[in-house]
N, C-alpha and C. Protein backbone atom coordinates (compact mmCIF):
# COMPACT_ATOMS: atom_id res chain seq x y z
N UNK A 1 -7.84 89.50 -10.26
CA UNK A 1 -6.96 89.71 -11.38
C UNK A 1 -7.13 88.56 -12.38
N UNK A 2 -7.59 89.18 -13.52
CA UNK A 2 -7.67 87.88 -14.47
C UNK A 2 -5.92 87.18 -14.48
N UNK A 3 -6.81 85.85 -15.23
CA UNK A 3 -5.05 84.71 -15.45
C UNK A 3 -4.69 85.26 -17.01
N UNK A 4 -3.40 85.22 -17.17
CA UNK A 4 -2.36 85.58 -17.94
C UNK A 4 -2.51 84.14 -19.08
N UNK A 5 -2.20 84.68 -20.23
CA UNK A 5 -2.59 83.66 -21.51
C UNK A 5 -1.63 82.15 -20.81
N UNK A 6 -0.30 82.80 -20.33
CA UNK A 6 -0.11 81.61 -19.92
C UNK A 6 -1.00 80.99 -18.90
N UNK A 7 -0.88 81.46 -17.94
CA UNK A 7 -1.13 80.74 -16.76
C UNK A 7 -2.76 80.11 -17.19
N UNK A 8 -3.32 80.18 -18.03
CA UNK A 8 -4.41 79.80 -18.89
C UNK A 8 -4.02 78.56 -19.72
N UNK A 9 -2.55 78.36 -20.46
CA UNK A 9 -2.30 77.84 -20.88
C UNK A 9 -1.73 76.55 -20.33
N UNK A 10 -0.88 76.88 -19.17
CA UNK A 10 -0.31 76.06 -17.48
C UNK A 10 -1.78 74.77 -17.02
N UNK A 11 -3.00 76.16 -17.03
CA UNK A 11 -4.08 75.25 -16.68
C UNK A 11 -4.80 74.34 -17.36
N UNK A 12 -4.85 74.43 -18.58
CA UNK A 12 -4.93 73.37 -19.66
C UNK A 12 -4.27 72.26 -20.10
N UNK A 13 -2.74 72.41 -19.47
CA UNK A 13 -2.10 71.41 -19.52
C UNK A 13 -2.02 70.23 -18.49
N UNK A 14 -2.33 71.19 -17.43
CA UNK A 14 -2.65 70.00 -16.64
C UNK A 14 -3.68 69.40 -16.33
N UNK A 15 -4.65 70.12 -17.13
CA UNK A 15 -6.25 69.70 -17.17
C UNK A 15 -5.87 67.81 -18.23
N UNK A 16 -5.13 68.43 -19.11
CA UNK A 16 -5.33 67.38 -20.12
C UNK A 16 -4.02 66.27 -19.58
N UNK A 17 -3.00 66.65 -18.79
CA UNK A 17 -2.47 65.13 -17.91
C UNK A 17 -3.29 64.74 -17.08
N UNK A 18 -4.04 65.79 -16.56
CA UNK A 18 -4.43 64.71 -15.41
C UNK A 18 -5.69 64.07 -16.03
N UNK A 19 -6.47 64.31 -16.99
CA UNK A 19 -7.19 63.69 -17.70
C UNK A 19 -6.21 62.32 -18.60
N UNK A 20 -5.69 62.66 -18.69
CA UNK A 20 -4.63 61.05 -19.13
C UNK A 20 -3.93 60.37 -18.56
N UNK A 21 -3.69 60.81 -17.11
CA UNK A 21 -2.96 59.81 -16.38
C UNK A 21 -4.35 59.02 -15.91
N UNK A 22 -5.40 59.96 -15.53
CA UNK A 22 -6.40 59.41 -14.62
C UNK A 22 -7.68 58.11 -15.75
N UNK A 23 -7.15 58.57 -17.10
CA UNK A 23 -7.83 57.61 -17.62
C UNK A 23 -7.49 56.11 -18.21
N UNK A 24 -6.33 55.94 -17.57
CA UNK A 24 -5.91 54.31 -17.44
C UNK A 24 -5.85 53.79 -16.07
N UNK A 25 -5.90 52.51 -15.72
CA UNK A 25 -6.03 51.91 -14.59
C UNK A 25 -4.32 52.20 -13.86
N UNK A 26 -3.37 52.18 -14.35
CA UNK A 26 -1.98 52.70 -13.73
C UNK A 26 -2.13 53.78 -13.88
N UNK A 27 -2.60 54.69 -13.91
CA UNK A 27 -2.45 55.72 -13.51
C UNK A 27 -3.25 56.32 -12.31
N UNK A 28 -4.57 55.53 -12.28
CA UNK A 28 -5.72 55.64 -11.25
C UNK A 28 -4.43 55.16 -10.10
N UNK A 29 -3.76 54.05 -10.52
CA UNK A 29 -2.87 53.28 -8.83
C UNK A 29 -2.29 54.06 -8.49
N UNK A 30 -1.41 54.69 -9.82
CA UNK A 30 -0.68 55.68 -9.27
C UNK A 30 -0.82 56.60 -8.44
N UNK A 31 -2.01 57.70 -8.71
CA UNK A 31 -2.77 58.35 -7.88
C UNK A 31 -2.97 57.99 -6.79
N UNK A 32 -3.87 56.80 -6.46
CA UNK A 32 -4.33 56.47 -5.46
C UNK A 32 -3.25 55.71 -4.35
N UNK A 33 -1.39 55.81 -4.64
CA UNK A 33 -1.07 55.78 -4.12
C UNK A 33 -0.39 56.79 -3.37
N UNK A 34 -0.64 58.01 -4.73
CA UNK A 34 -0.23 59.32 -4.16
C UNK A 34 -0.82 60.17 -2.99
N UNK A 35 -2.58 59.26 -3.34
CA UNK A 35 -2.87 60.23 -2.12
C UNK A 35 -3.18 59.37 -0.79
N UNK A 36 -2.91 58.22 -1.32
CA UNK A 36 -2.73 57.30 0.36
C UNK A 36 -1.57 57.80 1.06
N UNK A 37 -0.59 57.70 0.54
CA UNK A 37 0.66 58.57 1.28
C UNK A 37 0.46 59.94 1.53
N UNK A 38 -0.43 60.44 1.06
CA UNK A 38 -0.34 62.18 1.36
C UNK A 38 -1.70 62.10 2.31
N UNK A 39 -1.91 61.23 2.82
CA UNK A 39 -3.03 61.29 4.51
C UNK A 39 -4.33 62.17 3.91
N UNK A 40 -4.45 61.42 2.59
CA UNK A 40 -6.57 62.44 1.99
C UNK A 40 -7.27 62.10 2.98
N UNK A 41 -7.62 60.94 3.27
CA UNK A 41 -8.41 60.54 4.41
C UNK A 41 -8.24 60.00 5.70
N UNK A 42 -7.18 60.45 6.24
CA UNK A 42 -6.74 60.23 7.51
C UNK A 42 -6.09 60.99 7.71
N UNK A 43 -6.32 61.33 9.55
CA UNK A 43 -5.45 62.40 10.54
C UNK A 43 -3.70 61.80 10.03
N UNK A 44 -3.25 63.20 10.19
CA UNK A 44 -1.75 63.39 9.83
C UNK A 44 -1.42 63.84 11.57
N UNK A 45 -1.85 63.83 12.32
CA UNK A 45 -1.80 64.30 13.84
C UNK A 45 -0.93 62.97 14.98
N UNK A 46 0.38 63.06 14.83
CA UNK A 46 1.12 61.97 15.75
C UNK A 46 1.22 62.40 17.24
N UNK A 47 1.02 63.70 17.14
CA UNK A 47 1.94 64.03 18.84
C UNK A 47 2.73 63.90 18.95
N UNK A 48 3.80 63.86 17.41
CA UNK A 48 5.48 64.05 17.41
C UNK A 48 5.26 64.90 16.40
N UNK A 49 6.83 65.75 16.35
CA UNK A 49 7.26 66.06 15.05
C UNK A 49 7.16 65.20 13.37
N UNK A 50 6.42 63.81 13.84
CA UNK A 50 5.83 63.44 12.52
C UNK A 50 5.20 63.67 11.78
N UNK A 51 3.95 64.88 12.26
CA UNK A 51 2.87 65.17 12.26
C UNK A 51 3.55 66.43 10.92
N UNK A 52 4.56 67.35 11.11
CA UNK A 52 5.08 68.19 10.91
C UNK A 52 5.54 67.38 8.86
N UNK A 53 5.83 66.06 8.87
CA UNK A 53 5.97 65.35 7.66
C UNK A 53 5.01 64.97 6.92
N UNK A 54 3.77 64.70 7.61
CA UNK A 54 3.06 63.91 6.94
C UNK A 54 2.29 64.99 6.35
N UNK A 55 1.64 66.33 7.38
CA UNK A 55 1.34 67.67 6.87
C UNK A 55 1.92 68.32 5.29
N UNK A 56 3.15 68.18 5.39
CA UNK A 56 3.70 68.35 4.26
C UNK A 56 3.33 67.55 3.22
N UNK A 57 3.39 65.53 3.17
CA UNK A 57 2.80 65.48 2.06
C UNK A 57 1.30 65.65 2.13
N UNK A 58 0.68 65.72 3.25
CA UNK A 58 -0.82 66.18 2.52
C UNK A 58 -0.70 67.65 1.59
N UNK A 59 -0.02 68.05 2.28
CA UNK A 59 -0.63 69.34 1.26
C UNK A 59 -0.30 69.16 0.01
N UNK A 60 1.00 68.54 -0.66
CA UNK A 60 1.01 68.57 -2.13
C UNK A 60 0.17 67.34 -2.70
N UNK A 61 -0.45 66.02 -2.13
CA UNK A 61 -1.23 65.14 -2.04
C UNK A 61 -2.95 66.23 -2.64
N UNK A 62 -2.80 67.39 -1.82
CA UNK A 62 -3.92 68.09 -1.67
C UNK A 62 -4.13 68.51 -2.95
N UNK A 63 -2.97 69.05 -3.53
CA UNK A 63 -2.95 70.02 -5.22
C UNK A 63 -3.20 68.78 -6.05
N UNK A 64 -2.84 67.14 -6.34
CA UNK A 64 -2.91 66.68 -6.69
C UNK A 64 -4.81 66.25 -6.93
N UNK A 65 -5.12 66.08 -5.28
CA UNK A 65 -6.62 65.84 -5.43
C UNK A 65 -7.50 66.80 -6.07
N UNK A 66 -7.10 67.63 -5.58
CA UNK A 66 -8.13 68.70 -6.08
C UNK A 66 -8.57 69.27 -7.74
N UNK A 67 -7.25 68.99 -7.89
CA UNK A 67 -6.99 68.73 -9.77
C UNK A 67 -7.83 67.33 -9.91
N UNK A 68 -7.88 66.69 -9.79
CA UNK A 68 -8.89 65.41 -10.18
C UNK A 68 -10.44 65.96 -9.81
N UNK A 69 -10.18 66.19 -8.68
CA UNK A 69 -11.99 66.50 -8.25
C UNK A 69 -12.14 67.76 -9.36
N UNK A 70 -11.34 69.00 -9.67
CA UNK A 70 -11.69 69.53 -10.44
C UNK A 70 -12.06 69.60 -12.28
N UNK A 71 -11.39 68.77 -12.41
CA UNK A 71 -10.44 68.59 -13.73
C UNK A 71 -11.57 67.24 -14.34
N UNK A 72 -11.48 66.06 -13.44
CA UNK A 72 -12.31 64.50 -13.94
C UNK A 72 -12.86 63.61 -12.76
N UNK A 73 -13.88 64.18 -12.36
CA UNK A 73 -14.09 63.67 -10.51
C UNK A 73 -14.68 62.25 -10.98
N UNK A 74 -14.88 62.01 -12.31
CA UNK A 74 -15.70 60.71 -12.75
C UNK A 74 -14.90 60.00 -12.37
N UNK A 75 -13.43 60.22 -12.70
CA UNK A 75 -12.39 59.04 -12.88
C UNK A 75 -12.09 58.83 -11.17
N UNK A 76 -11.95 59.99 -10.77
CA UNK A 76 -11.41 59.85 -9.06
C UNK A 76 -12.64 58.31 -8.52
N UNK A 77 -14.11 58.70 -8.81
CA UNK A 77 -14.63 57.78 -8.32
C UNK A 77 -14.47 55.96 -8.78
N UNK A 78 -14.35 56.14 -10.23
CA UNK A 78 -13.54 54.99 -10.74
C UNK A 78 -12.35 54.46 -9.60
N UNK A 79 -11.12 55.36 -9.75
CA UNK A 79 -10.60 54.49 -8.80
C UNK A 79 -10.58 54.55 -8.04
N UNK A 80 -11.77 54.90 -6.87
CA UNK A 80 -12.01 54.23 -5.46
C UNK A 80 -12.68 52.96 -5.73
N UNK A 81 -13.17 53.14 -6.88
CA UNK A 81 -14.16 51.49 -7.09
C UNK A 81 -13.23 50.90 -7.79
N UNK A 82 -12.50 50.66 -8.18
CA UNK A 82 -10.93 49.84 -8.29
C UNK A 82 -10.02 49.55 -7.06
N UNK A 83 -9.98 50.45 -6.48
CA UNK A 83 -9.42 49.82 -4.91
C UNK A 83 -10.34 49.14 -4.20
N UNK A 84 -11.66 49.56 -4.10
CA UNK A 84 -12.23 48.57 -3.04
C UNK A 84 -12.13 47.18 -3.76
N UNK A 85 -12.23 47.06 -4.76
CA UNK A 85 -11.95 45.68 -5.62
C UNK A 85 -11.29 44.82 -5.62
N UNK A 86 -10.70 45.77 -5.53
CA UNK A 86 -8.85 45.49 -5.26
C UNK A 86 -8.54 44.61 -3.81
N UNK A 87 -8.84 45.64 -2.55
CA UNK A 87 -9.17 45.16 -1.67
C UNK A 87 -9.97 44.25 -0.81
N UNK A 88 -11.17 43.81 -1.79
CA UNK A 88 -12.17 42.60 -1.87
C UNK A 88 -11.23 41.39 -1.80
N UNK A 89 -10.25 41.72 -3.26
CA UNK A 89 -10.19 40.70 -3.73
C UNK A 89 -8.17 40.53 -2.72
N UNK A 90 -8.17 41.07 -2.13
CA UNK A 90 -7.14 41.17 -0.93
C UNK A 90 -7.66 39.82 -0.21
N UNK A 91 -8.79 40.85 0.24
CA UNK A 91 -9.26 39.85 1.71
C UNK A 91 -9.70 38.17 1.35
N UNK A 92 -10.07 38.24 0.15
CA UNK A 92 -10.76 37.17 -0.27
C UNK A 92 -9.52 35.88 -0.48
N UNK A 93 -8.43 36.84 -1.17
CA UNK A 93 -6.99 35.76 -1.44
C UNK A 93 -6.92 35.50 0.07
N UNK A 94 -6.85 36.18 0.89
CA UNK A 94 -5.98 35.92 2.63
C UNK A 94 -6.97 35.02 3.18
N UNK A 95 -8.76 35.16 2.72
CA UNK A 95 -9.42 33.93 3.59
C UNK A 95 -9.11 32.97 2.96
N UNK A 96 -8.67 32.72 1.86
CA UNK A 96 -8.38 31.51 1.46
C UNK A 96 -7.50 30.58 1.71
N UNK A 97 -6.36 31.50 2.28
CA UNK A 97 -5.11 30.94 2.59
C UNK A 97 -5.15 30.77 3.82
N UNK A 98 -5.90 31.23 4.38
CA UNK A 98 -6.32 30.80 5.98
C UNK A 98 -6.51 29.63 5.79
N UNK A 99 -7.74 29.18 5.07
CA UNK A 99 -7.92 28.08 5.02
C UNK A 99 -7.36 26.57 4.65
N UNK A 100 -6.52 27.18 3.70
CA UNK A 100 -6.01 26.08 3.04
C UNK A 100 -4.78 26.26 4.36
N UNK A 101 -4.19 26.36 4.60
CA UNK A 101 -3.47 26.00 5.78
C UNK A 101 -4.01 25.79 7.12
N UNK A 102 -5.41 26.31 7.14
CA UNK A 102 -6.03 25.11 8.54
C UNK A 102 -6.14 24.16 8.00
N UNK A 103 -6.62 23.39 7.03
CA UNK A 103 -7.17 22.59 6.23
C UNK A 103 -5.78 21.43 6.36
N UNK A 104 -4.59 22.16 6.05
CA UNK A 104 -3.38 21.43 6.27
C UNK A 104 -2.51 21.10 7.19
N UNK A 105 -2.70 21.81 7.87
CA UNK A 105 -2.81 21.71 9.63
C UNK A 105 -3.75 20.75 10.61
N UNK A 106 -4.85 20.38 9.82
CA UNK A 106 -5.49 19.40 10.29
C UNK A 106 -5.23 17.82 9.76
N UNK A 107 -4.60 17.50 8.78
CA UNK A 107 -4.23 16.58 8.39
C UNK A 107 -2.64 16.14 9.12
N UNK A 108 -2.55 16.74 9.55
CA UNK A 108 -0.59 16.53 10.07
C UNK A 108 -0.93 16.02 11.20
């Protein structure tokens, strides 16, 4: 069944948010915290009734991704290469502070 002028029109609109949320760096976080919480790349499977929650946000996590992969998959890859960056520069602050408190720990 073809789509209805609206529902043509529905899809254009969200073609062009998610093309504008996804083309600033807060909005990439945003995302990418939407779909860390909605389990994109990790089992949602507890062996409790948790499993039954987290299912739930994957799936609307899911409508969200799939609109990016469909819509601007350039940007999706952008901000995975903004998080790992991100996360570089995580690990890199925490070895440091390792250090500087062995470092100060050895003087006492």
């Amino acid at each position: 069944m073809p789509k209805t002028e609206a529902q043509l029109n529905e899809d254009a609109t969200e073609k062009s948010d998610l093309i504008w949320l996804m083309s600033d760096p807060r909005g990439r976080r945003l995302m990418a915290g939407l779909l860390g919480r909605g389990h994109i790349d990790t089992t949602t499977f507890t062996g409790n009734s948790e499993t039954y929650a987290q299912e739930g946000a994957r799936r609307l996590a899911l409508v969200y991704f799939r609109g990016v992969e469909r819509f601007c998959p350039d940007k999706y890859l952008t901000m995975k290469q903004e998080q790992n960056a991100e996360l570089n520069k995580k690990k890199i602050r925490e070895e440091h502070k390792k250090q500087t408190q062995s470092k100060g720990s050895n003087h006492g």
